[in-house]
Protein backbone atom coordinates (compact mmCIF):
# COMPACT_ATOMS: atom_id res chain seq x y z
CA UNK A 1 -89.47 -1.81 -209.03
CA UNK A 2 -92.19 -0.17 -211.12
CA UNK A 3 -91.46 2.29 -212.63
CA UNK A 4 -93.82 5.45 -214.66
CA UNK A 5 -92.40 7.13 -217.72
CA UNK A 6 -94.48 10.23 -218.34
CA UNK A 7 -93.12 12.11 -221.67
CA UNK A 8 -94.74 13.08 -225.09
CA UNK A 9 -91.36 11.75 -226.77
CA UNK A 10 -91.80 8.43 -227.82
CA UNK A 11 -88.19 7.80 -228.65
CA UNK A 12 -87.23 8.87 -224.92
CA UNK A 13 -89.58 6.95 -223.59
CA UNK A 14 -88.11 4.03 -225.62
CA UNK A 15 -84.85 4.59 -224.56
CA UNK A 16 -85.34 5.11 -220.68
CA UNK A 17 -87.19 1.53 -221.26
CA UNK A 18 -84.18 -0.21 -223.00
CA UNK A 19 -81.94 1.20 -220.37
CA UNK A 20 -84.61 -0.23 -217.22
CA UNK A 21 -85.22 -3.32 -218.78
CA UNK A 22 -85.02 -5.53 -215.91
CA UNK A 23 -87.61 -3.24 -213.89
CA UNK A 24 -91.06 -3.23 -214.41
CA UNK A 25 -92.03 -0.07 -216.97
CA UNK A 26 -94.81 1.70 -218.01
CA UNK A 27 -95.17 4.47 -220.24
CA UNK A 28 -97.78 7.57 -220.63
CA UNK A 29 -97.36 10.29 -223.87
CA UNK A 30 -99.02 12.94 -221.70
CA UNK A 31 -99.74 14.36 -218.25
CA UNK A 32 -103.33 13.61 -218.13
CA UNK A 33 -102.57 9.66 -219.18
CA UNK A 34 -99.55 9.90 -216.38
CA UNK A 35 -102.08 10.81 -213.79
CA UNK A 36 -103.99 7.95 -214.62
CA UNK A 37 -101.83 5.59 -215.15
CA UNK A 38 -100.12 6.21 -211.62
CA UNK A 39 -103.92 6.15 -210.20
CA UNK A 40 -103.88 2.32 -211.59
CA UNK A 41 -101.08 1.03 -211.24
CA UNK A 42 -98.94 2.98 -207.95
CA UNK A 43 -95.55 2.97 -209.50
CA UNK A 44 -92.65 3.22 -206.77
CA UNK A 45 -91.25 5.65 -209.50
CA UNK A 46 -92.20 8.32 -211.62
CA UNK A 47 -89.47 9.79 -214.63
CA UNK A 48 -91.65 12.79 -215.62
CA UNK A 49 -90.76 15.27 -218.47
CA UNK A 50 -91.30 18.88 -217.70
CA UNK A 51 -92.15 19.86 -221.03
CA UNK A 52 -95.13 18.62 -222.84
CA UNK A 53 -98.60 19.81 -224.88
CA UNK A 54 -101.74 20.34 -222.43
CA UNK A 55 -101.15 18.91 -219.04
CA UNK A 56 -97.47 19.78 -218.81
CA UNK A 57 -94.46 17.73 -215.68
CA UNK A 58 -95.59 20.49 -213.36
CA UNK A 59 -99.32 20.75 -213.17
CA UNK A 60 -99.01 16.49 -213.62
CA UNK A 61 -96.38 16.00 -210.40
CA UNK A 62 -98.80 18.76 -208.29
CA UNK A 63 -101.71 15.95 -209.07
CA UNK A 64 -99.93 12.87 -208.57
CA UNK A 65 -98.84 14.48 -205.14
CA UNK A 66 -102.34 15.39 -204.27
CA UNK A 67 -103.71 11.81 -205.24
CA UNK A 68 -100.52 10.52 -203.39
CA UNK A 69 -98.41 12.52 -200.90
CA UNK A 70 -95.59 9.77 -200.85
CA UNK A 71 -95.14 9.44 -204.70
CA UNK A 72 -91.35 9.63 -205.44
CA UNK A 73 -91.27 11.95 -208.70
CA UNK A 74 -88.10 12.61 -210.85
CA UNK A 75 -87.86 14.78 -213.73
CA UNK A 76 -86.06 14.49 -216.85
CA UNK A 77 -85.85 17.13 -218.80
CA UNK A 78 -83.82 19.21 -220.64
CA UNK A 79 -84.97 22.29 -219.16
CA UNK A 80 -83.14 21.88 -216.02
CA UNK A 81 -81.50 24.97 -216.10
CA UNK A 82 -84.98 27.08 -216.68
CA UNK A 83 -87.89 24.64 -215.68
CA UNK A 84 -86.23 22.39 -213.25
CA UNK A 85 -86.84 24.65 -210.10
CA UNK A 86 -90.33 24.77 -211.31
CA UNK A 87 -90.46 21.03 -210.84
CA UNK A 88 -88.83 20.56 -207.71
CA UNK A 89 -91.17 23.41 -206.15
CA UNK A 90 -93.83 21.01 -206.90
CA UNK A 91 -92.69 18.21 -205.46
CA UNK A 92 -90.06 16.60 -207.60
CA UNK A 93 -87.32 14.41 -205.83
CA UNK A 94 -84.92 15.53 -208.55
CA UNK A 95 -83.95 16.09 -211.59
CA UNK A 96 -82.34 14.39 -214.37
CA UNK A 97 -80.89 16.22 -217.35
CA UNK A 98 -81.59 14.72 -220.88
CA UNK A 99 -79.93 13.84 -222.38
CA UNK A 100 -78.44 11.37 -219.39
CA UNK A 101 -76.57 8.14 -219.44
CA UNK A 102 -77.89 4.76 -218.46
CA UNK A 103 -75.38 4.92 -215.57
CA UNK A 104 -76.77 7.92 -213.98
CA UNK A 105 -80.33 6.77 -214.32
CA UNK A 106 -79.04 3.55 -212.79
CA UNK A 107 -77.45 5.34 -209.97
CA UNK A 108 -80.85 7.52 -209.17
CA UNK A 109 -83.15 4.12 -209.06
CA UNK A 110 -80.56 2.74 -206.71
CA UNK A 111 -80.42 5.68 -204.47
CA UNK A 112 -84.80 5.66 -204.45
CA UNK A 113 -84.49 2.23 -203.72
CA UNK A 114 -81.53 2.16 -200.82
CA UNK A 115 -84.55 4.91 -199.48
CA UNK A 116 -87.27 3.00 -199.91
CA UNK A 117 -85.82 0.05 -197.74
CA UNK A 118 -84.31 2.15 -194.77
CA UNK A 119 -88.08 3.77 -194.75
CA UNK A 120 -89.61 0.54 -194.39
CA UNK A 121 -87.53 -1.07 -191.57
C-alpha cells in the first residue's frame, strides 16, 4: 500500500513512517507539496494533518478531492475535538487523534484496505 504523509512536523512524520515500515511511504512538510506529491505518485492513502502554515489539511483534502474524487483521506490531528469536523466536511474518511498508537493506525490501514478489496471484486 502507498501511503501519503502530509504534516509540517517532521518528527510525526518520522514516527507514522517507523510505525508503516513495511508499506510504501512518502512524506510532504506542507499542503501545497501534499497536493503534488499525490498528483505524482496516487497514493491509496493519505494521513493528512489539519493544522499547518499556508495551505492548511482542509483547503489540501478539498484539492486532492477535486484532482481525485476517490482519494481515501485520513486526518491526524490533534485538533479533533475543534478542527476534525472541519476535515471530515471536506472529505476526510476519518480521523485519527495524535497522539495515536501504532495499533490504531494499524487497525485504520487494515480497515481501508479490507475496503479497497470488496470495492474491487
Amino acid at each position: 500500500m502507498k501511503i501519503l504523509i502530509v504534516d509540517d512536523d517532521e518528527s510525526i512524520r518520522e514516527i507514522v513512517k517507523i510505525m508503516l515500515k513495511e508499506h510504501e511511504v512518502f512524506e510532504a512538510a506542507s499542503g501545497l507539496e501534499g497536493l503534488e506529491l499525490y498528483k505524482k505518485i496516487k497514493p491509496d492513502l493519505v494521513l493528512m494533518d489539519i493544522s499547518m502554515p499556508g495551505m492548511d489539511g482542509v483547503e489540501t483534502t478539498r484539492e486532492i478531492l477535486r484532482f481525485d474524487p476517490n482519494a481515501i483521506i485520513v486526518g491526524i490531528t490533534a485538533f479533533a475535538r475543534s478542527r476534525g469536523k472541519e476535515l471530515l466536511n471536506a472529505g476526510a474518511k476519518g480521523i485519527l487523534e495524535k497522539p495515536f498508537t501504532k495499533k490504531t493506525l494499524k487497525e485504520l490501514i487494515e480497515q481501508i484496505e479490507a475496503k479497497s478489496m470488496v470495492n474491487k471484486n
